[in-house]
N, C-alpha and C. Protein backbone atom coordinates (compact mmCIF):
# COMPACT_ATOMS: atom_id res chain seq x y z
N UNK A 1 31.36 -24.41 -48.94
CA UNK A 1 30.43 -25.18 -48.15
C UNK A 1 29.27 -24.32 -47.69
N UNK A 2 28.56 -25.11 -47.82
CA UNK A 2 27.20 -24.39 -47.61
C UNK A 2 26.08 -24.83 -45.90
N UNK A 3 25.63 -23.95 -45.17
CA UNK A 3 25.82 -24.01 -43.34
C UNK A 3 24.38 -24.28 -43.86
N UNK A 4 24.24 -25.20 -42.88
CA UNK A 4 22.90 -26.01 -42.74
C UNK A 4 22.11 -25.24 -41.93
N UNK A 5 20.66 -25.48 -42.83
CA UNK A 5 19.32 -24.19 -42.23
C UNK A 5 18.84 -25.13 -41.25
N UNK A 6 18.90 -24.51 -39.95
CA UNK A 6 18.10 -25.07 -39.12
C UNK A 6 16.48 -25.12 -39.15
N UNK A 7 15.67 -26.17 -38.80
CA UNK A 7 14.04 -25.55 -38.85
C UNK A 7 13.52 -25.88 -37.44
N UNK A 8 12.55 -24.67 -37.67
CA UNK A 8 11.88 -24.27 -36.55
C UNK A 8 10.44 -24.41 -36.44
N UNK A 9 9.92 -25.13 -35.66
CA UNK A 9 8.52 -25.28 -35.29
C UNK A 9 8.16 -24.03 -35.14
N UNK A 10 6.98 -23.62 -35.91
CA UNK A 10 6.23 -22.21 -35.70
C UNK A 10 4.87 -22.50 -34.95
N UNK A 11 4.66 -21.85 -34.08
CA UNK A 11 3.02 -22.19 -33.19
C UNK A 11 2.79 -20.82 -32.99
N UNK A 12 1.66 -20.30 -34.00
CA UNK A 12 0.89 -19.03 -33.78
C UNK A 12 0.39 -18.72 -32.42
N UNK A 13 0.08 -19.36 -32.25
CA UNK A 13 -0.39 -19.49 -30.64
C UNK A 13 0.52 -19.18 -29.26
N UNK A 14 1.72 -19.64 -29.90
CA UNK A 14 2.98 -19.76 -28.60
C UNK A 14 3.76 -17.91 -28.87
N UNK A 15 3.37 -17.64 -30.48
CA UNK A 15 3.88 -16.59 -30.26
C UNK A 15 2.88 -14.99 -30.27
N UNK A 16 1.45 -15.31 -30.53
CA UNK A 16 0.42 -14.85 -29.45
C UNK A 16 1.11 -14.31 -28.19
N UNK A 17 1.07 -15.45 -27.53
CA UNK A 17 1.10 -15.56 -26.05
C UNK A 17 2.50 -14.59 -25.49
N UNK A 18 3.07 -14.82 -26.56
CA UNK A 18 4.71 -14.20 -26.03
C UNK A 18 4.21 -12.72 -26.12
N UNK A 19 3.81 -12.44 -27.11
CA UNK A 19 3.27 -10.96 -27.57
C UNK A 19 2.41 -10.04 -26.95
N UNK A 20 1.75 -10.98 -26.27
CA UNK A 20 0.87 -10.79 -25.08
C UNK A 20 1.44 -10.36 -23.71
N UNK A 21 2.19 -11.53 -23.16
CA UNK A 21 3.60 -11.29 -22.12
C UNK A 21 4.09 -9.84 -21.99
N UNK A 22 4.92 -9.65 -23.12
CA UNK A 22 5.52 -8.53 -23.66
C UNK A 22 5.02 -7.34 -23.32
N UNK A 23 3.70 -7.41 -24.15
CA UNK A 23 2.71 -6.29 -23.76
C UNK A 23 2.38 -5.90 -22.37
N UNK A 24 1.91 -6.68 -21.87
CA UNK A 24 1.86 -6.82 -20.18
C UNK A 24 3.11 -6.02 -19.55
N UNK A 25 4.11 -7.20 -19.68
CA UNK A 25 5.72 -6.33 -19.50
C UNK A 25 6.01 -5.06 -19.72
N UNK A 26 5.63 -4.26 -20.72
CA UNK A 26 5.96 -2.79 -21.16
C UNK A 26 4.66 -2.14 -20.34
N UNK A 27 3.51 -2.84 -19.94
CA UNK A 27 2.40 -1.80 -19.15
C UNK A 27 3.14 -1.72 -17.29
N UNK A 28 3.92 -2.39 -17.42
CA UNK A 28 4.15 -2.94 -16.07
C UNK A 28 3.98 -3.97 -15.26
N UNK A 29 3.31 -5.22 -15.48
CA UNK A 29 3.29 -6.47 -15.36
C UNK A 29 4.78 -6.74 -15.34
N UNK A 30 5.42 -7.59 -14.11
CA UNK A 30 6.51 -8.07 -14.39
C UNK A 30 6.51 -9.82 -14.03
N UNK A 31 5.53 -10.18 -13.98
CA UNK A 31 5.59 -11.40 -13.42
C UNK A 31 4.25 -12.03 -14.23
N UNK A 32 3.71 -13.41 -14.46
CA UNK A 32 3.20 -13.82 -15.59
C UNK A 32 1.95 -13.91 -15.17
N UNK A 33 2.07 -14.47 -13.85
CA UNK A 33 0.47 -13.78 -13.44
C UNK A 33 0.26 -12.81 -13.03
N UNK A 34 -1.39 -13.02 -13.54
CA UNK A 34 -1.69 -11.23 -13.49
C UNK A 34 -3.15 -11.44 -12.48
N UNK A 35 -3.21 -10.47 -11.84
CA UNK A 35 -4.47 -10.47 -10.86
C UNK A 35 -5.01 -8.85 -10.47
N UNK A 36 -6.63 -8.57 -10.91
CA UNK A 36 -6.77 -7.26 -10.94
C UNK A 36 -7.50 -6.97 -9.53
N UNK A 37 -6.85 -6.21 -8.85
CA UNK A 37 -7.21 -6.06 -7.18
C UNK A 37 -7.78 -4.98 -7.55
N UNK A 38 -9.07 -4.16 -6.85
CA UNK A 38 -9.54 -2.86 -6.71
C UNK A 38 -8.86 -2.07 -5.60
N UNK A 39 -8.31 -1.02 -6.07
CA UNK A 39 -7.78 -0.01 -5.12
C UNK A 39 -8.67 0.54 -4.71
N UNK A 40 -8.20 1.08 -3.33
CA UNK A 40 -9.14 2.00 -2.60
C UNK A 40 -8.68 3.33 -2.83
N UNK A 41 -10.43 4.09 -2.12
CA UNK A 41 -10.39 5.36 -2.36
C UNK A 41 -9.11 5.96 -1.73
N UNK A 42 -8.29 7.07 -2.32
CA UNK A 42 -7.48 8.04 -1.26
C UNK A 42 -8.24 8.21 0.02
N UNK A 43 -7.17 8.32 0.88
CA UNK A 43 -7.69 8.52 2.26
C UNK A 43 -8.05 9.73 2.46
N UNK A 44 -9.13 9.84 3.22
CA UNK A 44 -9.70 11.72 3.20
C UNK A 44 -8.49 12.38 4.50
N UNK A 45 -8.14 13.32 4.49
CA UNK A 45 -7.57 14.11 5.52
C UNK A 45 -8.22 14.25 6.80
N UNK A 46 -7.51 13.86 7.81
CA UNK A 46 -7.76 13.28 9.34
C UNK A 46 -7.75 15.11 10.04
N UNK A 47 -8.63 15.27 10.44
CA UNK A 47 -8.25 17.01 11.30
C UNK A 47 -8.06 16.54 12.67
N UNK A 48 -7.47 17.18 13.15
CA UNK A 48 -6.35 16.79 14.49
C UNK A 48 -7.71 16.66 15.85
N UNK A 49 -8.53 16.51 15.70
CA UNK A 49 -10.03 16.06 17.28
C UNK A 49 -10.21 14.64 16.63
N UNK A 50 -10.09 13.99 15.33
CA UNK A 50 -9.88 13.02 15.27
C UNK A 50 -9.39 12.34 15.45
N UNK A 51 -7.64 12.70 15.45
CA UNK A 51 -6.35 12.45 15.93
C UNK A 51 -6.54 11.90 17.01
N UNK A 52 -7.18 12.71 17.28
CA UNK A 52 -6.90 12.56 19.09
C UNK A 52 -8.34 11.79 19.58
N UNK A 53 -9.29 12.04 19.16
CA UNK A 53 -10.77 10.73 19.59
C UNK A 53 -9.72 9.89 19.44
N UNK A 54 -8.85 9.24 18.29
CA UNK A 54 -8.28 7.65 17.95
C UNK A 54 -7.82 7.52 19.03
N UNK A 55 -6.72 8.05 19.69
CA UNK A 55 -5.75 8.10 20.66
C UNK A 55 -6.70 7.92 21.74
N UNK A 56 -7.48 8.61 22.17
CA UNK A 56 -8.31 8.36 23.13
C UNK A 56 -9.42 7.47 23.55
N UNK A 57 -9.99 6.91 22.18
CA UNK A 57 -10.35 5.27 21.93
C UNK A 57 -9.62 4.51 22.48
N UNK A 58 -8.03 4.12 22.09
CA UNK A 58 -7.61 3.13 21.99
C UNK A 58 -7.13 3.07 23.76
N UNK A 59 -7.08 4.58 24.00
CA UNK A 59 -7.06 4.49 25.90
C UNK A 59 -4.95 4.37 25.83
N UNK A 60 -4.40 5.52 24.75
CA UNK A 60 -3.14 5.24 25.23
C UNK A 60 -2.53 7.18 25.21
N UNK A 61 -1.32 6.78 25.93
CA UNK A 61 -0.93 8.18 25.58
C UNK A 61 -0.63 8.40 24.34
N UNK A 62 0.38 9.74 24.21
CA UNK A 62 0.86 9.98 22.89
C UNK A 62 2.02 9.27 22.64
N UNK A 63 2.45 8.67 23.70
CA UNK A 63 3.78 8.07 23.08
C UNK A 63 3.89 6.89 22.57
N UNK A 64 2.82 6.27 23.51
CA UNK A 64 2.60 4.77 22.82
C UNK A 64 1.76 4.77 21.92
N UNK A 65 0.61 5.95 22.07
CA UNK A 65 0.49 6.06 20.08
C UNK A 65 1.29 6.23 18.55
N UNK A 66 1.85 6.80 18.92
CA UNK A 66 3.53 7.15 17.72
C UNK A 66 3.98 5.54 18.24
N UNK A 67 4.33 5.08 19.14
CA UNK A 67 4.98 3.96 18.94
C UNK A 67 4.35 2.75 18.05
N UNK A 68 2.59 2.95 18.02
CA UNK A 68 1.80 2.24 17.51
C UNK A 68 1.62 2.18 16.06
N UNK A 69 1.94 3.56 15.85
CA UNK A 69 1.92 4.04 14.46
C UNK A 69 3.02 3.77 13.75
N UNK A 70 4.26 3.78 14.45
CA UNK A 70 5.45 3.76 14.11
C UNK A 70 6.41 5.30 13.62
N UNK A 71 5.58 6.02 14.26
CA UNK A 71 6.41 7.74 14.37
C UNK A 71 6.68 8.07 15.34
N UNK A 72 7.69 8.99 15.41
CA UNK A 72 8.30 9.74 16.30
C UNK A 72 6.64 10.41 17.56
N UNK A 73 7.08 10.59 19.16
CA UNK A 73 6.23 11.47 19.98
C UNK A 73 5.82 12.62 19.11
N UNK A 74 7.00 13.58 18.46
CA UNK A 74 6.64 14.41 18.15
C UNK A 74 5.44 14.76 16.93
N UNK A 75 5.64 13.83 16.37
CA UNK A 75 5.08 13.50 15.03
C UNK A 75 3.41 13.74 15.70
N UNK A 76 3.28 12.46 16.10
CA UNK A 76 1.66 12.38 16.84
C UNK A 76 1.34 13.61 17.47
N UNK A 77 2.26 14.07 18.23
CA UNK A 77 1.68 16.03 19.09
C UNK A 77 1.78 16.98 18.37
N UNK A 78 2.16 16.77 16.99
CA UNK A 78 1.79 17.82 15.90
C UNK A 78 0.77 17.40 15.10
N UNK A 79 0.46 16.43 14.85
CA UNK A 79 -0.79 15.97 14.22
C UNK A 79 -2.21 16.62 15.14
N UNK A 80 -1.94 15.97 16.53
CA UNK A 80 -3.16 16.59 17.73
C UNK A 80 -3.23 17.78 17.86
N UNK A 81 -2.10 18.77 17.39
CA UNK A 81 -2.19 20.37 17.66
C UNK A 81 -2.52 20.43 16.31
N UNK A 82 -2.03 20.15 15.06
CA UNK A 82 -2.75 20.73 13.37
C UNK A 82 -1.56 21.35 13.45
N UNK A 83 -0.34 21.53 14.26
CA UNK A 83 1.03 21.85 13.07
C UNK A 83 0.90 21.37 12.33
N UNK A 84 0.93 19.91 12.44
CA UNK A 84 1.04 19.20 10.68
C UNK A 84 -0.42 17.85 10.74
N UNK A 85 0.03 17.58 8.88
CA UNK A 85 -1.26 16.43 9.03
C UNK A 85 -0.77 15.44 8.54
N UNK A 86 -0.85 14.21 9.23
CA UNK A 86 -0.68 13.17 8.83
C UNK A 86 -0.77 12.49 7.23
N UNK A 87 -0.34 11.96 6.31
CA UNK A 87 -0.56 11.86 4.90
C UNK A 87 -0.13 10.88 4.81
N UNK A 88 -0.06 10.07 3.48
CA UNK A 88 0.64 8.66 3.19
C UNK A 88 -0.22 7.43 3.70
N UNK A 89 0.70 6.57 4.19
CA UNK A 89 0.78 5.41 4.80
C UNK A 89 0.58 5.54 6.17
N UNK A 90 1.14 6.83 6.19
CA UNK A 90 0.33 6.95 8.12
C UNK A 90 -1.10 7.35 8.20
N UNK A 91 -1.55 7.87 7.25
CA UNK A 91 -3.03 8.65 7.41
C UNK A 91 -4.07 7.45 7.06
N UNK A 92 -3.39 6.51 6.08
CA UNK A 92 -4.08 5.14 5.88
C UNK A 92 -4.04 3.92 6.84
N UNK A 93 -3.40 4.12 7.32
CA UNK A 93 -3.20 3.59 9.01
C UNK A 93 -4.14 3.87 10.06
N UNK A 94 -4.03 5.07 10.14
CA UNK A 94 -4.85 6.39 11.29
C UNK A 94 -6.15 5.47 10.69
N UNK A 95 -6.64 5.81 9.27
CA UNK A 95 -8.31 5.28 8.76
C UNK A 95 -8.72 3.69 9.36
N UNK A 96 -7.84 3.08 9.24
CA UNK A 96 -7.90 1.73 9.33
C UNK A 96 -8.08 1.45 10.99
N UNK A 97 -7.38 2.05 11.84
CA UNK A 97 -7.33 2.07 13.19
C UNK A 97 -8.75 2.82 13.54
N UNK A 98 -9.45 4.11 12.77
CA UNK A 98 -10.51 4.53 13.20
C UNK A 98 -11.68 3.08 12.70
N UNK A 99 -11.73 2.72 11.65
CA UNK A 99 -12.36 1.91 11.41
C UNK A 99 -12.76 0.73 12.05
N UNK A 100 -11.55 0.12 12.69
CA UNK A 100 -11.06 -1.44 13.20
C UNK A 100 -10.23 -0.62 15.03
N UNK A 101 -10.51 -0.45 16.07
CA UNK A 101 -9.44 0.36 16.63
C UNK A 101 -8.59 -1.16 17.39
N UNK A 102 -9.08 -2.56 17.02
CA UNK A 102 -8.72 -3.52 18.06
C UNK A 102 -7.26 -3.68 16.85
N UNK A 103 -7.29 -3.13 16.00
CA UNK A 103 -6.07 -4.04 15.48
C UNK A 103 -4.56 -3.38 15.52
N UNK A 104 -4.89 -2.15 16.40
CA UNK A 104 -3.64 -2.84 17.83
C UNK A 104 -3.16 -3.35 18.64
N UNK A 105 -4.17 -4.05 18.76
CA UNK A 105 -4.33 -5.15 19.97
C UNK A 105 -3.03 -5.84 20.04
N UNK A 106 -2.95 -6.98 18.48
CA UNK A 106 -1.91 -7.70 18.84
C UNK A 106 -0.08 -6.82 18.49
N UNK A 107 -0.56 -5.55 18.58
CA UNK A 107 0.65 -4.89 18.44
C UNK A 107 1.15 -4.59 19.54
N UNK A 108 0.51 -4.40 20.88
CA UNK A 108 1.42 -4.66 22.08
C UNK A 108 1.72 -5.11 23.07
């Protein structure tokens, strides 16, 4: 006995599109829409009289600044002395707060 050939609708087009998908998929696209946002520049490095103008803008101490930021006291009084420097997601924070300083407002 001989197994019956199934047939298949071919649409150049449908398999385009898959090929396309795919491609996307292996660049990193994981989802089907795609939307091209412009990233921003890296944040430039904050030196610690800046640190502290922000802090002193916004009219708070250091503790409820770290609380604002979401770091530790200590964190913020080493940033204001230049033990250390803020980087990441906190230093893009710090920019955004020098930029905008009300949008702590509805943070406390």
């Amino acid at each position: 006995m001989r197994a019956k050939r199934k047939e298949y609708d071919f649409d150049v087009n449908e398999l385009i599109g898959a090929l396309d998908e795919t491609l996307q998929h292996a660049r990193g696209k994981i989802t089907l829409r795609t939307t091209r946002v412009p990233l921003p520049k890296k944040a430039a490095p904050m030196p610690p009289a800046k640190v502290v103008a922000l802090r002193q803008t916004l009219n708070v101490s250091q503790t409820v600044f770290a609380h604002l930021l979401n770091v530790s006291p200590m964190t913020a009084k080493s940033w204001e002395t230049g033990r250390r420097s803020p980087c990441g997601a906190a230093l893009r924070l710090l920019e955004i707060a020098s930029a905008n300083p009300n949008v702590f407002s509805s943070a406390r």
